[in-house]
N, C-alpha and C. Protein backbone atom coordinates (compact mmCIF):
# COMPACT_ATOMS: atom_id res chain seq x y z
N UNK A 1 23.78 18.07 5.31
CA UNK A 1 23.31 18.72 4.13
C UNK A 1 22.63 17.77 3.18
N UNK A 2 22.51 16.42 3.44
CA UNK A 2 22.09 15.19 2.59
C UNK A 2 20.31 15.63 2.80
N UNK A 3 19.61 16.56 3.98
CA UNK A 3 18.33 16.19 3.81
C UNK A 3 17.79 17.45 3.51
N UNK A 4 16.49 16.80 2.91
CA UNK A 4 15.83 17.96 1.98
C UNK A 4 15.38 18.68 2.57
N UNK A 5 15.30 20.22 2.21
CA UNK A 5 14.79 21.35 2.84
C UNK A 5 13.73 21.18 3.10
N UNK A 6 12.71 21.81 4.21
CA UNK A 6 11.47 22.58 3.60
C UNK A 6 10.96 22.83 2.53
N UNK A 7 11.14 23.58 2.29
CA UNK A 7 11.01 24.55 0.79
C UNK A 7 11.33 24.25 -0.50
N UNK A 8 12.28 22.76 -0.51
CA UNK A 8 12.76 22.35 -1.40
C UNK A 8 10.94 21.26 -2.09
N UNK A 9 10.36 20.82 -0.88
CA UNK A 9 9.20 19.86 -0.63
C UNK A 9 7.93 20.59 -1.21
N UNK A 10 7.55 21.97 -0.84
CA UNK A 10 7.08 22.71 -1.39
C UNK A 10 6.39 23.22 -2.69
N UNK A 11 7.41 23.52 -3.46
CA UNK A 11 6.88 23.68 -4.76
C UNK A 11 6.50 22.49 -5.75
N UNK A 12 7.14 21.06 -5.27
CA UNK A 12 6.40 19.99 -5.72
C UNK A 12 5.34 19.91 -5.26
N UNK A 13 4.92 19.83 -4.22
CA UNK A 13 3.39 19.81 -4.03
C UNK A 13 2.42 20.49 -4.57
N UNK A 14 2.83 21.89 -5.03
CA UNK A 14 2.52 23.23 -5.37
C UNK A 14 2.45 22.45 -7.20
N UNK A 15 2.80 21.83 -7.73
CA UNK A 15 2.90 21.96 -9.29
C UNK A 15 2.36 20.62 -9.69
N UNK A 16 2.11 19.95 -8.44
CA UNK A 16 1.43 18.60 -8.66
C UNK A 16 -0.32 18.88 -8.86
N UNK A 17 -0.71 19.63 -7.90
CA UNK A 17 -1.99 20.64 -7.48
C UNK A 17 -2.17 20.87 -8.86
N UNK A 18 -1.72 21.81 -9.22
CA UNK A 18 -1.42 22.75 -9.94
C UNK A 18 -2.06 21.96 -11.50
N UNK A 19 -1.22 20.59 -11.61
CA UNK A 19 -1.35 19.82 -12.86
C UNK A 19 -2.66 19.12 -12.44
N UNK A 20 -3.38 18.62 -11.65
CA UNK A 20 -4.25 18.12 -11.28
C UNK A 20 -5.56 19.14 -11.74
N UNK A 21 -5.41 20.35 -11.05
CA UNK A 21 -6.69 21.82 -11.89
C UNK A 21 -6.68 21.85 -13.55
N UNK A 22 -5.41 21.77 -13.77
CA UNK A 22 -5.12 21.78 -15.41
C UNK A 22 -5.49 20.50 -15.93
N UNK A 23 -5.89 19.34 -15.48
CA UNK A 23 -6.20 18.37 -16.36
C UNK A 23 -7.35 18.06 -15.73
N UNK A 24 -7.84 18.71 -14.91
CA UNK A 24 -9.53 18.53 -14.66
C UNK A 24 -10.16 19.72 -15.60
N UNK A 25 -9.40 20.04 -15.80
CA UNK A 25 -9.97 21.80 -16.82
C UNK A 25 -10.04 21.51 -18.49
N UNK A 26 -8.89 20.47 -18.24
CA UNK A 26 -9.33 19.78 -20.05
C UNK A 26 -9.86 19.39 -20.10
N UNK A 27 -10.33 18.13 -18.80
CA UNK A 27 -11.63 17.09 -19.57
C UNK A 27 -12.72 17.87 -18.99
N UNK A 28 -13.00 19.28 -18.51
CA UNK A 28 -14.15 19.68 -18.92
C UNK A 28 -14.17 20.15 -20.00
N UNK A 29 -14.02 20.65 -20.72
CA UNK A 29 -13.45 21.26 -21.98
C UNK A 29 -13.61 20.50 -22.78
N UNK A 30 -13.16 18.85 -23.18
CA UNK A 30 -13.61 17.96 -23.45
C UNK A 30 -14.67 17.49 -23.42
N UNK A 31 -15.60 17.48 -22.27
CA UNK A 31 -16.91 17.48 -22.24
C UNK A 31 -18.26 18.26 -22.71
N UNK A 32 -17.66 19.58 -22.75
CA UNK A 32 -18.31 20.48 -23.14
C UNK A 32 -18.21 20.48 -24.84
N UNK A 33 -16.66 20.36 -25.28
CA UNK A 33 -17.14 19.91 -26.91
C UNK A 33 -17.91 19.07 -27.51
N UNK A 34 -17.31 17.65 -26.81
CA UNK A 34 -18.11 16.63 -26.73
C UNK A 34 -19.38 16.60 -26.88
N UNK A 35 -20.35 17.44 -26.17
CA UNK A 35 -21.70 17.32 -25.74
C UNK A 35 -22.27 18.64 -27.00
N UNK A 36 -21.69 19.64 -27.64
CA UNK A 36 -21.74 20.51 -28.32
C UNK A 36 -21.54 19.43 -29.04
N UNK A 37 -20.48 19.11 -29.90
CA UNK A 37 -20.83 18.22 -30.96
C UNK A 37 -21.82 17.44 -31.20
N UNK A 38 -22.28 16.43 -30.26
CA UNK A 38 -23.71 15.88 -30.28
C UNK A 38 -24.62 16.57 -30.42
N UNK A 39 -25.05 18.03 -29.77
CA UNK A 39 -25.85 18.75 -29.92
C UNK A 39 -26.45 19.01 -31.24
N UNK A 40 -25.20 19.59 -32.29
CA UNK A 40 -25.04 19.51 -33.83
C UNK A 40 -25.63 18.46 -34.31
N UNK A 41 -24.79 17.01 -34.24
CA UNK A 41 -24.85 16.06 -34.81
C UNK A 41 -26.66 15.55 -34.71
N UNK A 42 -27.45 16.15 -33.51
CA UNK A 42 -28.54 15.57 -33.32
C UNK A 42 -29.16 16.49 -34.24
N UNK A 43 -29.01 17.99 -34.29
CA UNK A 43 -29.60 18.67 -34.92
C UNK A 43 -29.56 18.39 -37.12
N UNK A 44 -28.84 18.37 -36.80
CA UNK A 44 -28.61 17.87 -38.21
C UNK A 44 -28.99 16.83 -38.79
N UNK A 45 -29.14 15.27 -37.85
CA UNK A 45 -30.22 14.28 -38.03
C UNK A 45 -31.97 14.76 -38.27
N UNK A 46 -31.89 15.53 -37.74
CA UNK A 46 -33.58 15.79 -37.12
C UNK A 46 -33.31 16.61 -38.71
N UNK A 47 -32.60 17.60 -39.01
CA UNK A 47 -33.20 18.52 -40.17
C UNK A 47 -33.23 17.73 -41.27
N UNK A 48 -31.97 16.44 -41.60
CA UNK A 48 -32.22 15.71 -42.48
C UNK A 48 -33.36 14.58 -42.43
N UNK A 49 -34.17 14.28 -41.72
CA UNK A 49 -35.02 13.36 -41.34
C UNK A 49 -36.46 13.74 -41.66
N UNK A 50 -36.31 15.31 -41.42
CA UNK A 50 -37.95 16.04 -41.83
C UNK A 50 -37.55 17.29 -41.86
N UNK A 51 -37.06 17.93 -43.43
CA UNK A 51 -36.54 19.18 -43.55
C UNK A 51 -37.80 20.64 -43.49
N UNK A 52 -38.70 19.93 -43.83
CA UNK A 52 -39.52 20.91 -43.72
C UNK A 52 -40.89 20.29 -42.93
N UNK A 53 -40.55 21.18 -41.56
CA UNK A 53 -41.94 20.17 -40.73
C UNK A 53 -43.06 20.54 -41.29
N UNK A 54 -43.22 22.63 -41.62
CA UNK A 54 -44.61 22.94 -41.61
C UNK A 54 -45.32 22.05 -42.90
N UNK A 55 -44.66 21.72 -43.45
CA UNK A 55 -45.39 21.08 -44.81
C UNK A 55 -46.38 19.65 -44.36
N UNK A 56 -47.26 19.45 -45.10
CA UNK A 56 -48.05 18.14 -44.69
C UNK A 56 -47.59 17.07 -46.17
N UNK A 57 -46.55 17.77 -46.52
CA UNK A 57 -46.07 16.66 -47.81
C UNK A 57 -44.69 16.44 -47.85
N UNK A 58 -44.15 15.36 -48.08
CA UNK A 58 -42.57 14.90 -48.17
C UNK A 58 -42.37 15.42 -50.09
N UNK A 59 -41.27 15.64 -50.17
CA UNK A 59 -40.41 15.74 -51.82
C UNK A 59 -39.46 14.66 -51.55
N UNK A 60 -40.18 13.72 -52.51
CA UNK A 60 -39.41 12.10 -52.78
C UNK A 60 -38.55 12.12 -54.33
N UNK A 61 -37.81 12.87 -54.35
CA UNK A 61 -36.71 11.81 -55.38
C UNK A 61 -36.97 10.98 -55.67
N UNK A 62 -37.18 10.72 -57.75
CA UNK A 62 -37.44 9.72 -57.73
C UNK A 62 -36.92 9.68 -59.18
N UNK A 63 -35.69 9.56 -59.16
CA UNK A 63 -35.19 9.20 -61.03
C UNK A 63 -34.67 10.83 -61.24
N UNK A 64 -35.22 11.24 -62.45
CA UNK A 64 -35.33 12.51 -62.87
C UNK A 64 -36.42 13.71 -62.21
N UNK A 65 -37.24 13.09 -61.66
CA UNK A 65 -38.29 13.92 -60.91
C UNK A 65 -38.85 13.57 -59.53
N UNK A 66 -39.27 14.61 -59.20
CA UNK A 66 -39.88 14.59 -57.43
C UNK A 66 -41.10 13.91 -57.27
N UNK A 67 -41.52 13.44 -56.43
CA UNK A 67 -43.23 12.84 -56.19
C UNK A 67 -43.17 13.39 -55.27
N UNK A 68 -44.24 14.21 -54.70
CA UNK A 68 -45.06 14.77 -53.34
C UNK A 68 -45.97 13.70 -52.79
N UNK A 69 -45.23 13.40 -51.55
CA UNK A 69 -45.92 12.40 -50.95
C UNK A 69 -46.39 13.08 -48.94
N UNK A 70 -47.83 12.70 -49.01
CA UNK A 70 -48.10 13.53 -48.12
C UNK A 70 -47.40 12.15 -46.90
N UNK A 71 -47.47 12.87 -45.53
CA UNK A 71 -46.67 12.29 -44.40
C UNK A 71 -48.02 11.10 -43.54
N UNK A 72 -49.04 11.59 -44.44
CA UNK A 72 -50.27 10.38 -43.81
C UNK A 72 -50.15 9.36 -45.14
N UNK A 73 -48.99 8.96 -45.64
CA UNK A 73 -49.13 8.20 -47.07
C UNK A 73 -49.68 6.68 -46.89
N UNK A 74 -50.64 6.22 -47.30
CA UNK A 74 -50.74 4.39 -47.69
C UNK A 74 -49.64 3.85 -48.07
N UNK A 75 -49.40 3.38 -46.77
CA UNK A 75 -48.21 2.46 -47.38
C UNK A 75 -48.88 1.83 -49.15
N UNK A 76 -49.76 0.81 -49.22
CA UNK A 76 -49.66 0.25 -49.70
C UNK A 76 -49.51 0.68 -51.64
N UNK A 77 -50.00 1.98 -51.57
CA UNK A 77 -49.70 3.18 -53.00
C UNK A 77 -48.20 2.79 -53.22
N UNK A 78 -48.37 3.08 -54.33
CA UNK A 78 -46.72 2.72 -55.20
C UNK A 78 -46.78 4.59 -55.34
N UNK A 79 -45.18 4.91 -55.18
CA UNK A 79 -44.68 5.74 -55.42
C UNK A 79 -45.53 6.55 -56.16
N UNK A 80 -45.62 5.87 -57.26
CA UNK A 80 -45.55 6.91 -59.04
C UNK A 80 -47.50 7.05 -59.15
N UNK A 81 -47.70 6.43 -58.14
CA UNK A 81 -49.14 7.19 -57.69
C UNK A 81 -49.61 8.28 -57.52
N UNK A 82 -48.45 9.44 -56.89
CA UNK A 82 -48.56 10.17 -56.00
C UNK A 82 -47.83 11.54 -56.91
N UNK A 83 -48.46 12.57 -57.41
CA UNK A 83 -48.61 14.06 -57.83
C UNK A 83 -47.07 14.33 -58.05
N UNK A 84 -46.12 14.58 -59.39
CA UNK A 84 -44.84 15.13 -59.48
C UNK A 84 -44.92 16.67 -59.65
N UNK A 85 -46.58 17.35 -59.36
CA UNK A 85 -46.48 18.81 -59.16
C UNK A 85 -46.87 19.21 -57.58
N UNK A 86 -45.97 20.29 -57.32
CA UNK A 86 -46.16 20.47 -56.14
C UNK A 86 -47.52 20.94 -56.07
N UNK A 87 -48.51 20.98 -54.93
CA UNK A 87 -49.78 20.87 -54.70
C UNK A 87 -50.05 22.50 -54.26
N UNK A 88 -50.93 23.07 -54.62
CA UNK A 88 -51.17 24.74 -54.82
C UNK A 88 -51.75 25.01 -52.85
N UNK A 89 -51.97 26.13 -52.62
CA UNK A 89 -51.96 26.62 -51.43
C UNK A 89 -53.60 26.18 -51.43
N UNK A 90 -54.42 25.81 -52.03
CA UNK A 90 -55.58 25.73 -51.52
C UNK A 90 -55.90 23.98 -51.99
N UNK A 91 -54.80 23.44 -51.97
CA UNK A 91 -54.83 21.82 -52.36
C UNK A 91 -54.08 20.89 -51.56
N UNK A 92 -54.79 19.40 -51.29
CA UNK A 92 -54.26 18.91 -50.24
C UNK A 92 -54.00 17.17 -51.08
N UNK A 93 -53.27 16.57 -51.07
CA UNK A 93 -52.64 15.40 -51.03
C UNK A 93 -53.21 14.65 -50.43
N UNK A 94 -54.63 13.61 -51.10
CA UNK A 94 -55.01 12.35 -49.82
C UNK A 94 -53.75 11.64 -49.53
N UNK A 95 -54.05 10.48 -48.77
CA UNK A 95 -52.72 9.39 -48.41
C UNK A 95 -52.89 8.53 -49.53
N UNK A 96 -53.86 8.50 -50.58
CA UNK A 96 -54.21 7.65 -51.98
C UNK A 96 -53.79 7.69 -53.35
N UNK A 97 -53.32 9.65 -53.09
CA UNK A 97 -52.37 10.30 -53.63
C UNK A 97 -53.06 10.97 -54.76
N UNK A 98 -54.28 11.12 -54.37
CA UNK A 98 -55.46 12.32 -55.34
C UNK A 98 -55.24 13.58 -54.67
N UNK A 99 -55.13 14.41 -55.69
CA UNK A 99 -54.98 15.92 -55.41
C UNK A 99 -56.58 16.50 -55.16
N UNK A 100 -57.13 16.88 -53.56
CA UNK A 100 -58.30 17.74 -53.96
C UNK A 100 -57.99 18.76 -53.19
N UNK A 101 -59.07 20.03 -53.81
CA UNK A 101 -59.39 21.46 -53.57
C UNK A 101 -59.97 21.50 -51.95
N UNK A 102 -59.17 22.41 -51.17
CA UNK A 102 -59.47 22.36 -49.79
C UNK A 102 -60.20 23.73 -49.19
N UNK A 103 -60.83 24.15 -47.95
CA UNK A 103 -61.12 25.46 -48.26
C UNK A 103 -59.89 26.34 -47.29
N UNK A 104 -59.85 27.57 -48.23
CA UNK A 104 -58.93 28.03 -47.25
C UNK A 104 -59.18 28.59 -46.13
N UNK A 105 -57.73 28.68 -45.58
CA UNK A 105 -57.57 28.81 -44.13
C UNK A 105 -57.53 30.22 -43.56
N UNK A 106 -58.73 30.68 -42.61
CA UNK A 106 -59.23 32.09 -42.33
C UNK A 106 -58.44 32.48 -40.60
């Protein structure tokens, strides 16, 4: 009576399996958050990086007020060059930071 059944052998094998599906099932699960979180995290870089693509002008913070700085800017223009009113639907922002009249778009 000292040796082990059959059946006794059995259900260990059976719950070893068993834990092996269950912890391949977390680290997918893990992976899948994982890769969802990055997903976010990339998306949320990109919206903070260039919140508004259709625009051809950045809104620069600057003290108490905004400067509109278009995205073709001269480097070499100082900031406070560059228009603290936003620029009208038929006006365009050189990179020099002169506001001119454009024709509109048909």
């Amino acid at each position: 009576m000292a040796a082990p059944s059959p059946s006794a052998e059995g259900p260990v094998k059976d719950s070893t399996q068993a834990n092996k599906k269950t912890t391949s099932g977390w680290s997918m699960r893990r992976w899948i958050v994982i890769g969802l979180a990055a997903f976010f995290f990339a998306f949320v870089v990109y919206e903070m990086i260039d919140p508004f693509p259709d625009q051809p002008y950045l809104e620069v913070p600057h003290g108490d007020h905004v400067h509109y700085v278009p995205k073709d800017r001269d480097p070499d223009m100082r900031l406070s060059d560059f228009p603290t009113v936003r620029p009208g639907p038929n006006e365009r922002i050189l990179p020099n930071g002169r506001v001119v009249e454009v024709e509109p778009e048909e």
